[in-house]
PDB file of N, CA and C in Angstrom:
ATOM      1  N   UNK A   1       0.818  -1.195   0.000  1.00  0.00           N
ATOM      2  CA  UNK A   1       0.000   0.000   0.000  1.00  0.00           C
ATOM      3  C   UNK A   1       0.865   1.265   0.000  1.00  0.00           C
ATOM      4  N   UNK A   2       1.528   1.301   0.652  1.00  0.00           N
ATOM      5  CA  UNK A   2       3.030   2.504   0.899  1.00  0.00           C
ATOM      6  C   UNK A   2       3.312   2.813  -0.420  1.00  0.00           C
ATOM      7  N   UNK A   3       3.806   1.216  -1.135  1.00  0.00           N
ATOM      8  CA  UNK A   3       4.449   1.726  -2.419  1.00  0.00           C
ATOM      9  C   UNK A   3       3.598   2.582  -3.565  1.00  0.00           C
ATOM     10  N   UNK A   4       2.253   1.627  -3.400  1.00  0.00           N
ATOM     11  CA  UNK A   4       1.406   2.668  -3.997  1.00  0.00           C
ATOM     12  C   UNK A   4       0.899   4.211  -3.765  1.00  0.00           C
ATOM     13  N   UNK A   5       1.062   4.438  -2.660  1.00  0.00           N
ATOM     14  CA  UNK A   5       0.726   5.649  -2.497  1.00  0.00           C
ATOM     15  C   UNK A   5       2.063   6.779  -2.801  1.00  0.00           C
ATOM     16  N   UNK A   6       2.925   5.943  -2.687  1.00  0.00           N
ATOM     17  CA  UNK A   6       4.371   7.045  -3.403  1.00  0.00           C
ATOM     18  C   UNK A   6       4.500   6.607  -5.519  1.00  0.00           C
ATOM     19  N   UNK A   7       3.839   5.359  -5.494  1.00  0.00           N
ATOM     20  CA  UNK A   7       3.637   5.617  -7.495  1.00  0.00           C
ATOM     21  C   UNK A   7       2.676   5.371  -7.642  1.00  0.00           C
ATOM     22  N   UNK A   8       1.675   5.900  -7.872  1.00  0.00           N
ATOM     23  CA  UNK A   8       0.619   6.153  -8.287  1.00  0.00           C
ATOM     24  C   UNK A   8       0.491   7.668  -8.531  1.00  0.00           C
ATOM     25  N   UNK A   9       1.009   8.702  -7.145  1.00  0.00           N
ATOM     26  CA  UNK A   9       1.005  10.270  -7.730  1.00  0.00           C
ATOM     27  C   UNK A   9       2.261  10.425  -8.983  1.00  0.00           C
ATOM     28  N   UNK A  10       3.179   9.914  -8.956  1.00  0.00           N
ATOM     29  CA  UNK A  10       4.343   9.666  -9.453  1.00  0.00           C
ATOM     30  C   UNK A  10       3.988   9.682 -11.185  1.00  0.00           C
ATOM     31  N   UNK A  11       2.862   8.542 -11.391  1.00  0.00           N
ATOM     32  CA  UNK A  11       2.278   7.961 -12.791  1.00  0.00           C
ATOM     33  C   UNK A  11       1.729   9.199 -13.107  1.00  0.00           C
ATOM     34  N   UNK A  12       0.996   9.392 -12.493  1.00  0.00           N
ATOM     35  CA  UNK A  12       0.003  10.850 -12.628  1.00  0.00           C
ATOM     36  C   UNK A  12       0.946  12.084 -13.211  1.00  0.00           C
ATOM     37  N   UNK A  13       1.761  12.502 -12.451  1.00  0.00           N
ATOM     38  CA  UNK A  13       2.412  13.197 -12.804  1.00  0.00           C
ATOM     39  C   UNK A  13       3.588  12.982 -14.021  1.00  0.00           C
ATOM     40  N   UNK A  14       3.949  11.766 -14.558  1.00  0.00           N
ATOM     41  CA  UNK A  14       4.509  11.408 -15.477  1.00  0.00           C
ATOM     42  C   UNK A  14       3.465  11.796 -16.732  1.00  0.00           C
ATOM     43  N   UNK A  15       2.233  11.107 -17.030  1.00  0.00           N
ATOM     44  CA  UNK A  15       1.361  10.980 -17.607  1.00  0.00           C
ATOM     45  C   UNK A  15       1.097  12.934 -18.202  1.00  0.00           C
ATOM     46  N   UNK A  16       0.866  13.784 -16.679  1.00  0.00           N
ATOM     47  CA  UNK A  16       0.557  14.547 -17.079  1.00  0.00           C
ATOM     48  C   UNK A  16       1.779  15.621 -18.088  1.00  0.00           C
ATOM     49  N   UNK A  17       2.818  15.155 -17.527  1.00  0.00           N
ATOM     50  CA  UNK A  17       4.228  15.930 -18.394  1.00  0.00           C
ATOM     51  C   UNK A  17       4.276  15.343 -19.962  1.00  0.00           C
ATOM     52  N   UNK A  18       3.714  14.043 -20.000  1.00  0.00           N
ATOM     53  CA  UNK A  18       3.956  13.689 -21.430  1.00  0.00           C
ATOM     54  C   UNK A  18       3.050  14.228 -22.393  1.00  0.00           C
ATOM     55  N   UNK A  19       1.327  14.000 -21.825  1.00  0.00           N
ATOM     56  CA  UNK A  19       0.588  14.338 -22.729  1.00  0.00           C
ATOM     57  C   UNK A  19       0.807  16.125 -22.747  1.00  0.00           C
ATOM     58  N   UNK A  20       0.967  16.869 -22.030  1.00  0.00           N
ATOM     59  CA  UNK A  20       1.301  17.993 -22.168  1.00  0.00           C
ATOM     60  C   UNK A  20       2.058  18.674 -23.221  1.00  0.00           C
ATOM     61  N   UNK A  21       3.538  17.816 -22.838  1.00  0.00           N
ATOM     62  CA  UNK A  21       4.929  17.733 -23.564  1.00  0.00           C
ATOM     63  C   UNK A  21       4.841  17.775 -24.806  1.00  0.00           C
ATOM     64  N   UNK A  22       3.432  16.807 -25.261  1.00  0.00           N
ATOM     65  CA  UNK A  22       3.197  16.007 -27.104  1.00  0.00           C
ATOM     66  C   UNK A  22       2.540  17.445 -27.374  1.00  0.00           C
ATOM     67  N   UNK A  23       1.429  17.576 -27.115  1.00  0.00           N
ATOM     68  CA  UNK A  23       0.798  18.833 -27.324  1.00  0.00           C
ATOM     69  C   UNK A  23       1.664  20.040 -27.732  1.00  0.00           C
ATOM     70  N   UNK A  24       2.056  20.150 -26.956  1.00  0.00           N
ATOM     71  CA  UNK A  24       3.464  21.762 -26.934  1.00  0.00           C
ATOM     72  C   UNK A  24       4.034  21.758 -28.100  1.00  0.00           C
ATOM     73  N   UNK A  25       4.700  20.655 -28.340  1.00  0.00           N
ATOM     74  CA  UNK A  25       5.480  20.413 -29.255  1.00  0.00           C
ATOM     75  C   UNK A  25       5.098  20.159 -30.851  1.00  0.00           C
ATOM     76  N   UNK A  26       3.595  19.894 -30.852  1.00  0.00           N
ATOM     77  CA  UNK A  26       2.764  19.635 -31.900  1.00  0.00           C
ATOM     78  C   UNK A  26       2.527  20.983 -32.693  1.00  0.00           C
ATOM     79  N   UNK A  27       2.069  21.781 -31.328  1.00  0.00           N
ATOM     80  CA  UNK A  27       1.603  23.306 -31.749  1.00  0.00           C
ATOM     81  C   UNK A  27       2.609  24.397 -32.349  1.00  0.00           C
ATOM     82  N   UNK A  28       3.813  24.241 -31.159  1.00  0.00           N
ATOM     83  CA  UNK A  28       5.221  25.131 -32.004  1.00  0.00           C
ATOM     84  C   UNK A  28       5.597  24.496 -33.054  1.00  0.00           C
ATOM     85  N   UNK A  29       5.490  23.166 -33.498  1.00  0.00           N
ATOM     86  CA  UNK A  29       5.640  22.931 -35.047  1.00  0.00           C
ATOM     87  C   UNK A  29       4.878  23.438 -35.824  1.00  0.00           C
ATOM     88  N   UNK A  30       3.569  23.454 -35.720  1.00  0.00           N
ATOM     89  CA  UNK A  30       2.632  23.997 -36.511  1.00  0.00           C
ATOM     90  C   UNK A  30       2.561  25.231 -36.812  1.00  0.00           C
ATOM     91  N   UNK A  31       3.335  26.308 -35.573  1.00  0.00           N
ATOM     92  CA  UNK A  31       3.265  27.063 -35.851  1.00  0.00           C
ATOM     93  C   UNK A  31       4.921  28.219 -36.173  1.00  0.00           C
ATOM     94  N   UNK A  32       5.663  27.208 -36.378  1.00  0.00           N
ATOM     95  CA  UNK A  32       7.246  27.828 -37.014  1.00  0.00           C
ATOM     96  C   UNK A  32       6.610  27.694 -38.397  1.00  0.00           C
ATOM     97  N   UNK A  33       6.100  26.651 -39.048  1.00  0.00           N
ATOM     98  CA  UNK A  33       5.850  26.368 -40.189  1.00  0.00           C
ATOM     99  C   UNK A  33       4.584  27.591 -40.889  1.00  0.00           C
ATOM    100  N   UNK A  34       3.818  28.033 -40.180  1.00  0.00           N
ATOM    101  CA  UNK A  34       2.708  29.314 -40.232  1.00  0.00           C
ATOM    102  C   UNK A  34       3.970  30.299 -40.255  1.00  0.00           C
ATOM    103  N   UNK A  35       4.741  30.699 -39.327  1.00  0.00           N
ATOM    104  CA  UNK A  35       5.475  31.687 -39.239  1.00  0.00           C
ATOM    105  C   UNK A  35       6.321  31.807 -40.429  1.00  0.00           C
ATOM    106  N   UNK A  36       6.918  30.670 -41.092  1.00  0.00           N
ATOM    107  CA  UNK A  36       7.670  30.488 -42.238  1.00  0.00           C
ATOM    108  C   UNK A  36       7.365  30.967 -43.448  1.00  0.00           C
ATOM    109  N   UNK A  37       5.728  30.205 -43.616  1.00  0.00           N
ATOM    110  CA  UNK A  37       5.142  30.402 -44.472  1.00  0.00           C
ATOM    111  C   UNK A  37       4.970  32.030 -44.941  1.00  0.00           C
ATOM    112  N   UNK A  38       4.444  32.697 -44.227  1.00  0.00           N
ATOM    113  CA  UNK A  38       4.092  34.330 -43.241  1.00  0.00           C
ATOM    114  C   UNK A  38       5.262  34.802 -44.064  1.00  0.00           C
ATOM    115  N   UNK A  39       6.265  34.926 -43.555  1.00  0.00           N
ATOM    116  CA  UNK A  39       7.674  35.333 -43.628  1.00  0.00           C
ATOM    117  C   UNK A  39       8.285  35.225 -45.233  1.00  0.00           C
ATOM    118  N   UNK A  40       8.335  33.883 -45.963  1.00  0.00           N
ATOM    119  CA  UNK A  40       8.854  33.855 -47.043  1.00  0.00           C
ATOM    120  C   UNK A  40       8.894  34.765 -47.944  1.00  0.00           C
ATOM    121  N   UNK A  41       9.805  35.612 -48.646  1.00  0.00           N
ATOM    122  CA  UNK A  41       9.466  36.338 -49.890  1.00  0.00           C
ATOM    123  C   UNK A  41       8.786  35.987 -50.731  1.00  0.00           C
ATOM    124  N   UNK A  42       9.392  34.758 -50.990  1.00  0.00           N
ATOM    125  CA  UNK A  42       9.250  33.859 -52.503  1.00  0.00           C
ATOM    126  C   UNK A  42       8.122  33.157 -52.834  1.00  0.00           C
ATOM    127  N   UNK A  43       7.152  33.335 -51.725  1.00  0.00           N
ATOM    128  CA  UNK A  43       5.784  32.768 -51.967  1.00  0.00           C
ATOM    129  C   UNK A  43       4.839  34.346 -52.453  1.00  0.00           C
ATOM    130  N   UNK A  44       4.392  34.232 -52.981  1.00  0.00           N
ATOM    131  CA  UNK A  44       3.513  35.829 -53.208  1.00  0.00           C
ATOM    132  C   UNK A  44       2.290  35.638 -52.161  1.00  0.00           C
ATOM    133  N   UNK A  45       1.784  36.835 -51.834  1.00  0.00           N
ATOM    134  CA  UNK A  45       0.977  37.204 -50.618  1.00  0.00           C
ATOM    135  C   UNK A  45      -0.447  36.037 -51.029  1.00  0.00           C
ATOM    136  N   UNK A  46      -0.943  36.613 -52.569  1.00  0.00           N
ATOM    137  CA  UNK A  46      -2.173  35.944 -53.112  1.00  0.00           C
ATOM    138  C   UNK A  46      -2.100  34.311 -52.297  1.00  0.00           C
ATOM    139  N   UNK A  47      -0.570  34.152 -52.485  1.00  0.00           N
ATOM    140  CA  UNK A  47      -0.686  31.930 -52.503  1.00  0.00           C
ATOM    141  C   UNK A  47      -0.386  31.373 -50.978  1.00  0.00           C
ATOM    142  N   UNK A  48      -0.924  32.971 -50.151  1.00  0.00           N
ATOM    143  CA  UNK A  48       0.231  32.291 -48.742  1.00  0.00           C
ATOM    144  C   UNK A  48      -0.998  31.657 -47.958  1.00  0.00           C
ATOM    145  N   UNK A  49      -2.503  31.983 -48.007  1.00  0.00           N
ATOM    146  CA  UNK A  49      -3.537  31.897 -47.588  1.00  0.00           C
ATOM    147  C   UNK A  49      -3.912  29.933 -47.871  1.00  0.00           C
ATOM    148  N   UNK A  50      -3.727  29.752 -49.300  1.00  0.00           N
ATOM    149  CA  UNK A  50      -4.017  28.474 -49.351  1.00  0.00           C
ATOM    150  C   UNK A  50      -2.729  27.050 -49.199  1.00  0.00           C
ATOM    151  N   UNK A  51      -1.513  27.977 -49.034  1.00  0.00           N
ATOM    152  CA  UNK A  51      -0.302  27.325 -48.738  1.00  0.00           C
ATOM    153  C   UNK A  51      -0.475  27.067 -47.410  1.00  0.00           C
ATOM    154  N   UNK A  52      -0.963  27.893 -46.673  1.00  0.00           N
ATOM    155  CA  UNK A  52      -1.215  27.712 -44.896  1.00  0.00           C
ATOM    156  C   UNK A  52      -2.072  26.486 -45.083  1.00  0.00           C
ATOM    157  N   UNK A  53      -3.427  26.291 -45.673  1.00  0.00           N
ATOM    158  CA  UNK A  53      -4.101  25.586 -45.682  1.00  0.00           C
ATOM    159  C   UNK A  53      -4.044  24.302 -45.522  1.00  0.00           C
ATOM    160  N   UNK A  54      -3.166  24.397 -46.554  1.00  0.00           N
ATOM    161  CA  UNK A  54      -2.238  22.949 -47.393  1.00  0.00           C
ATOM    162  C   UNK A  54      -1.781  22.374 -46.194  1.00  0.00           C
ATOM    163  N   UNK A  55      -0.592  22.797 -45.410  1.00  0.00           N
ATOM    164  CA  UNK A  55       0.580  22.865 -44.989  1.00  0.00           C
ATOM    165  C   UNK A  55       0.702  22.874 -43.159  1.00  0.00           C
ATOM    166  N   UNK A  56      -0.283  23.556 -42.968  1.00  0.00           N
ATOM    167  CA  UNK A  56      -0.701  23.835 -41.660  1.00  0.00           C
ATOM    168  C   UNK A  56      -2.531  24.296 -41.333  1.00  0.00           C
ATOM    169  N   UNK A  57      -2.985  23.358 -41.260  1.00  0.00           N
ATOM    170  CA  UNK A  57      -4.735  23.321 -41.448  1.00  0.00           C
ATOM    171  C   UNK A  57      -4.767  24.069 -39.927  1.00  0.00           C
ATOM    172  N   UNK A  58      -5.910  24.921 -39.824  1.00  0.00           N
ATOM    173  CA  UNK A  58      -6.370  25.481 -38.777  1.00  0.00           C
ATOM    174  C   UNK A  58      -7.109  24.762 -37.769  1.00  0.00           C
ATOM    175  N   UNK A  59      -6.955  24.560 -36.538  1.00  0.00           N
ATOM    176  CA  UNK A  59      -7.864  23.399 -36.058  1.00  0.00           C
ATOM    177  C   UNK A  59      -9.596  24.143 -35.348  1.00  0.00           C
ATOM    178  N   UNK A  60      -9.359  25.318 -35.768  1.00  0.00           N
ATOM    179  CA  UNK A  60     -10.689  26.483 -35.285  1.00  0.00           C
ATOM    180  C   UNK A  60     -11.225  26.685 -36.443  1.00  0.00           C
ATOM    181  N   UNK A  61     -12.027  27.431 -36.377  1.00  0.00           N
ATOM    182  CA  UNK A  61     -13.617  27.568 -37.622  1.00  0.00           C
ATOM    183  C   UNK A  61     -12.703  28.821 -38.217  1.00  0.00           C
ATOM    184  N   UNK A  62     -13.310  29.053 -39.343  1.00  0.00           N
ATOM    185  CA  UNK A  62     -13.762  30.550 -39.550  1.00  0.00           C
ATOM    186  C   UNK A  62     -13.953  31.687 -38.813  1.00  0.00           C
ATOM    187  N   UNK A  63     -14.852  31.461 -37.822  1.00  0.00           N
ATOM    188  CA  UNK A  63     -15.375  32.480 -36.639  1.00  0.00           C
ATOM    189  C   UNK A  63     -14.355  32.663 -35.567  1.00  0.00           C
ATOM    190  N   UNK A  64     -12.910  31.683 -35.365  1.00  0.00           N
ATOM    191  CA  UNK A  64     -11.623  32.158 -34.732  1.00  0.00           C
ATOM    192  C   UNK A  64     -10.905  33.003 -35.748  1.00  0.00           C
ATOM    193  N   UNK A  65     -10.039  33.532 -34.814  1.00  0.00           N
ATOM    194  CA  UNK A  65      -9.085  34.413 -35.702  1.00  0.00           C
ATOM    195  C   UNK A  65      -7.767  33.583 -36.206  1.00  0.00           C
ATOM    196  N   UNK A  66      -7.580  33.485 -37.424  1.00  0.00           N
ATOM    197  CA  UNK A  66      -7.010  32.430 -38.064  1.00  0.00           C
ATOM    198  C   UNK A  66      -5.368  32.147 -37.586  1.00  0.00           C
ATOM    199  N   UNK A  67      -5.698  30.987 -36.687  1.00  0.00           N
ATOM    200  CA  UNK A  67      -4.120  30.602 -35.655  1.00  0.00           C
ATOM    201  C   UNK A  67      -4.382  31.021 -34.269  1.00  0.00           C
ATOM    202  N   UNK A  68      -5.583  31.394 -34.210  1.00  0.00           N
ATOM    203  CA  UNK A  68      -5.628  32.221 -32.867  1.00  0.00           C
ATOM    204  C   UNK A  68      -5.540  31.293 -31.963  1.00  0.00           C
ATOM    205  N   UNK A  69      -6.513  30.603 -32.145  1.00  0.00           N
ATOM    206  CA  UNK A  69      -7.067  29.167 -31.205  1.00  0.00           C
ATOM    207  C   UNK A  69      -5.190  28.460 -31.011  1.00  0.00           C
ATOM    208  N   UNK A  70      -4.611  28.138 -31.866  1.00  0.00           N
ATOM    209  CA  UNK A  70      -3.173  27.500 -31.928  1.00  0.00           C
ATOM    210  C   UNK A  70      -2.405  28.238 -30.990  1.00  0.00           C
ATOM    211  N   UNK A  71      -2.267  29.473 -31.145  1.00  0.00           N
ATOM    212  CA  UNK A  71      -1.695  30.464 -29.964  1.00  0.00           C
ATOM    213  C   UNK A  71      -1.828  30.565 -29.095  1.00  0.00           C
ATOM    214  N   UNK A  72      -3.328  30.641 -28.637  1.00  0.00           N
ATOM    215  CA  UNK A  72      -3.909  30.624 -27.356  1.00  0.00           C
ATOM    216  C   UNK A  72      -3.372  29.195 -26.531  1.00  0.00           C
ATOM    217  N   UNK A  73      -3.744  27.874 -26.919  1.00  0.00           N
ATOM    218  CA  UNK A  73      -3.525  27.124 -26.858  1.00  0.00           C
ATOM    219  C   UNK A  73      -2.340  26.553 -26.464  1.00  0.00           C
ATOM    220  N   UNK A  74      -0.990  27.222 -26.861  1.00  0.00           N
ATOM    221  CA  UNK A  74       0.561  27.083 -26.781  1.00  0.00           C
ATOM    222  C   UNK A  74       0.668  28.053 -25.646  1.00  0.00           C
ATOM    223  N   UNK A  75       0.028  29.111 -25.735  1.00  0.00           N
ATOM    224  CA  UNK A  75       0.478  29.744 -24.252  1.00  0.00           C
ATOM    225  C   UNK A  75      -0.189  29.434 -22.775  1.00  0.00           C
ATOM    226  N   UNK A  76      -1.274  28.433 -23.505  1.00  0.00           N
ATOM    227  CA  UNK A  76      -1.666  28.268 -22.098  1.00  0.00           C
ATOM    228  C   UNK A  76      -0.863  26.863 -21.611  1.00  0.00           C
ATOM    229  N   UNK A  77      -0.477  26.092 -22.482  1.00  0.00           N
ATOM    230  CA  UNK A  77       0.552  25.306 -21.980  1.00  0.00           C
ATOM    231  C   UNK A  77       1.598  25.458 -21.459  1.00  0.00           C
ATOM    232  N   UNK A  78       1.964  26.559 -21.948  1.00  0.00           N
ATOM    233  CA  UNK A  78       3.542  26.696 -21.542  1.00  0.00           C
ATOM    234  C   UNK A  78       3.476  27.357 -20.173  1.00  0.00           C
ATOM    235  N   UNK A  79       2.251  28.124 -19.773  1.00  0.00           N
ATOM    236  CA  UNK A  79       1.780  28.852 -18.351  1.00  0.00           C
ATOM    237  C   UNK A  79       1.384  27.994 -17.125  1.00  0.00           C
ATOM    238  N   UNK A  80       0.566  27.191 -17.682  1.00  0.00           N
ATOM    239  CA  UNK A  80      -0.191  26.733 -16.460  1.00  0.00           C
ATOM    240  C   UNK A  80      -0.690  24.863 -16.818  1.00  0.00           C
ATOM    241  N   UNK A  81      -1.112  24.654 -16.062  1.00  0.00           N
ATOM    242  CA  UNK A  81      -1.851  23.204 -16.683  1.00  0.00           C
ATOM    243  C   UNK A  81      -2.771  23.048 -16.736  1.00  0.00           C
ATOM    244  N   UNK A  82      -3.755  23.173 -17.921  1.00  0.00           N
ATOM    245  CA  UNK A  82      -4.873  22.864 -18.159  1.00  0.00           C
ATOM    246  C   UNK A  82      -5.681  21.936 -17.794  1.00  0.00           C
ATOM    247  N   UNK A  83      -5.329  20.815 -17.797  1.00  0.00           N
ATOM    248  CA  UNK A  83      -6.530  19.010 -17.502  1.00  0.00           C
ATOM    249  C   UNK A  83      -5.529  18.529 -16.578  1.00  0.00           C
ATOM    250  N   UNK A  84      -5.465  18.600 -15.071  1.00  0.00           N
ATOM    251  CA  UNK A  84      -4.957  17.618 -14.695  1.00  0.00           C
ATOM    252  C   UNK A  84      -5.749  16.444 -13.925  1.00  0.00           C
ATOM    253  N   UNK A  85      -7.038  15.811 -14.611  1.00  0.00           N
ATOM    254  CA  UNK A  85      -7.916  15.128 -14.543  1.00  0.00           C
ATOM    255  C   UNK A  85      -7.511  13.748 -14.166  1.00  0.00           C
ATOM    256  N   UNK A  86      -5.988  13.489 -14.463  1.00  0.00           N
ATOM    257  CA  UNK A  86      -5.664  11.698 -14.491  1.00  0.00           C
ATOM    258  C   UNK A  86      -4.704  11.874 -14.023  1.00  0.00           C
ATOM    259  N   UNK A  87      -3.687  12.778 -13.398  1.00  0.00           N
ATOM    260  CA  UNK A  87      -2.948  13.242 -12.498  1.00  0.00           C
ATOM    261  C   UNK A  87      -3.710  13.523 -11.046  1.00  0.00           C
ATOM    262  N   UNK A  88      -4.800  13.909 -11.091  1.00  0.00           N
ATOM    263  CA  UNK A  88      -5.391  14.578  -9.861  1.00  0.00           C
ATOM    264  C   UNK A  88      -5.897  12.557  -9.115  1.00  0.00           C
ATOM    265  N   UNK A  89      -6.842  12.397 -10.332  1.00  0.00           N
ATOM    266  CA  UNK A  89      -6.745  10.721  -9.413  1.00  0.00           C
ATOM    267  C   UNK A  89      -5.933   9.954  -9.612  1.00  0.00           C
ATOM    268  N   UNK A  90      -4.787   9.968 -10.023  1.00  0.00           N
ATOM    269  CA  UNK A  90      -3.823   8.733  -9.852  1.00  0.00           C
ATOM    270  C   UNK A  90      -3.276   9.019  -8.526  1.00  0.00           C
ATOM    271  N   UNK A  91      -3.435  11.258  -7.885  1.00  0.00           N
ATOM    272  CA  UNK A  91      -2.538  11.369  -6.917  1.00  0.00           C
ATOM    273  C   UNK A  91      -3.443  11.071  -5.805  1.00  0.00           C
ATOM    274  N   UNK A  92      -4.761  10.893  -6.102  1.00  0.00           N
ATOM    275  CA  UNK A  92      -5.783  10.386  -5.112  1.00  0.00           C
ATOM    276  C   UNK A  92      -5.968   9.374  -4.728  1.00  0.00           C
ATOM    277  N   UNK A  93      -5.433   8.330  -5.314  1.00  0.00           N
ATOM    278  CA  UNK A  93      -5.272   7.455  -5.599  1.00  0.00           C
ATOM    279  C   UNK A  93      -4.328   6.482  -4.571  1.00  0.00           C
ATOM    280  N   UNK A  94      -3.126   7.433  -4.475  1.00  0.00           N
ATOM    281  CA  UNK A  94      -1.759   7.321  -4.114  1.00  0.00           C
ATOM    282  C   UNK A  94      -2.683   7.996  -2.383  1.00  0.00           C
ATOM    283  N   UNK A  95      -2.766   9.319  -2.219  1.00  0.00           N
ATOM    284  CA  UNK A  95      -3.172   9.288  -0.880  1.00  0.00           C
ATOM    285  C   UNK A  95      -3.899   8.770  -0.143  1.00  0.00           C
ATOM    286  N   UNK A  96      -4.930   7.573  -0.465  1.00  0.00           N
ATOM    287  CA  UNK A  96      -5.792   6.331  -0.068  1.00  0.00           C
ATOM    288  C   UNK A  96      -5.241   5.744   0.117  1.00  0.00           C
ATOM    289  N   UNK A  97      -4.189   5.007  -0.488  1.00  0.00           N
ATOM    290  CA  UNK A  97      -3.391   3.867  -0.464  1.00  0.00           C
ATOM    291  C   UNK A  97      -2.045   4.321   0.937  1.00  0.00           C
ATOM    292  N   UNK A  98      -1.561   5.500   0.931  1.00  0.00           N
ATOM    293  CA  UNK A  98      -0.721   5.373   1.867  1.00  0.00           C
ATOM    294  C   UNK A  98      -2.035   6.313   3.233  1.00  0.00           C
ATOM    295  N   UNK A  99      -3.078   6.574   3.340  1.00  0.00           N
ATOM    296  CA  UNK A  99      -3.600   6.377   4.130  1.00  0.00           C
ATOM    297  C   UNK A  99      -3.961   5.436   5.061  1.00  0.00           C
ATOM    298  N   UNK A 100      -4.288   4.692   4.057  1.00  0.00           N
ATOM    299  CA  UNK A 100      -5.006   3.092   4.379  1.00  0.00           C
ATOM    300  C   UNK A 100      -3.593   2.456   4.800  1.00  0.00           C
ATOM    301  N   UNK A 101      -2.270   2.531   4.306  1.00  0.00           N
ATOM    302  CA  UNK A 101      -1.274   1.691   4.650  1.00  0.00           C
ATOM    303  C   UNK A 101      -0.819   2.712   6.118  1.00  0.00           C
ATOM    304  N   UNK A 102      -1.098   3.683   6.397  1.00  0.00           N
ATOM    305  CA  UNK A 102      -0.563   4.247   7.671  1.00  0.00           C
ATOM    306  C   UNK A 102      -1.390   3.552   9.115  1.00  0.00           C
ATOM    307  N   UNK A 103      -2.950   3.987   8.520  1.00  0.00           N
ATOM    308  CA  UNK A 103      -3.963   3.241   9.533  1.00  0.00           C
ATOM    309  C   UNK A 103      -3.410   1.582  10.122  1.00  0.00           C
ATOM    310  N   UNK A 104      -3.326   0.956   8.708  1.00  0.00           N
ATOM    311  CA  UNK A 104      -3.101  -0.927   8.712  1.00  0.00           C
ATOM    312  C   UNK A 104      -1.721  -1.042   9.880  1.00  0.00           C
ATOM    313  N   UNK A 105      -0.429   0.149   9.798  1.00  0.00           N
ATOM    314  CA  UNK A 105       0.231   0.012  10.499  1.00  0.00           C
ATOM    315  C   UNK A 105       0.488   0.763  11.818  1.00  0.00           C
ATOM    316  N   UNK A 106      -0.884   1.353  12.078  1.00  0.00           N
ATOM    317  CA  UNK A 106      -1.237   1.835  13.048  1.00  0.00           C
ATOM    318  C   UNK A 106      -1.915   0.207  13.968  1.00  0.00           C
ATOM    319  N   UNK A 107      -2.590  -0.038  13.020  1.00  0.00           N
ATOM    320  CA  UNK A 107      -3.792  -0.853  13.769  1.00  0.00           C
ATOM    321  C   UNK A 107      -2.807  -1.932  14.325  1.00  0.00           C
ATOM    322  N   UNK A 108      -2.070  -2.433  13.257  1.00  0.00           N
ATOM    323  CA  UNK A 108      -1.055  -4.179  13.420  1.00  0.00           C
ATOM    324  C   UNK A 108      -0.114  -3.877  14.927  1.00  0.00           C
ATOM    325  N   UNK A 109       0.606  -2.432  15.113  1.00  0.00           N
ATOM    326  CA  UNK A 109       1.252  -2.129  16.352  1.00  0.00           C
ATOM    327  C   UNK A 109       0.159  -2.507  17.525  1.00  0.00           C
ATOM    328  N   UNK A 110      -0.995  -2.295  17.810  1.00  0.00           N
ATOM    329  CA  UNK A 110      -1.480  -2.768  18.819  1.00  0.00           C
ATOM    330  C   UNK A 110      -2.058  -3.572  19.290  1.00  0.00           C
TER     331      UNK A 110
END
């Protein structure tokens, strides 16, 4: 029970650095490649709209501001943590288990 209650928050918190980690890293690709695109001389202004398209698809409607949602999105990762939904019970998880193992070796001493 001990051991679980020291890995189980442990998983949680692994879990939550990775799926985070993938994300982050998904979005600043997506968006050096927007920035590139943006930037190039050699593309003319007319072809840069459907080259984005091509190349880097928007994952927001129309009714976002085009990349906005992607931006927003990258900075709120890099700030704070958004879902820690499977971190929060794996670490709940972990404090039951070394609860329950403190009580069991409370109780067995007497």
């Amino acid at each position: 029970m001990t051991l679980l209650g020291g890995g189980l928050p442990a998983m949680g918190l692994y879990f939550a650095w990775r799926d985070f980690g993938t994300r982050r890293k998904e979005l600043q690709a997506k968006l050096e490649r927007v920035d590139q695109i943006m930037s190039d001389p050699a593309i003319p202004d007319a072809d840069k709209s459907s080259r984005l398209e091509q190349e880097a698809p928007p994952e927001g409607s129309w009714t976002d501001v085009l990349y906005g949602r992607e931006y927003l999105q990258l900075q709120l990762l890099k700030q704070t943590v958004p879902d820690i939904s499977r971190p929060a019970v794996l670490a709940g998880l972990g404090l039951l288990c070394s609860t329950t193992a403190g009580l069991l070796s409370i109780w067995a001493d007497m």
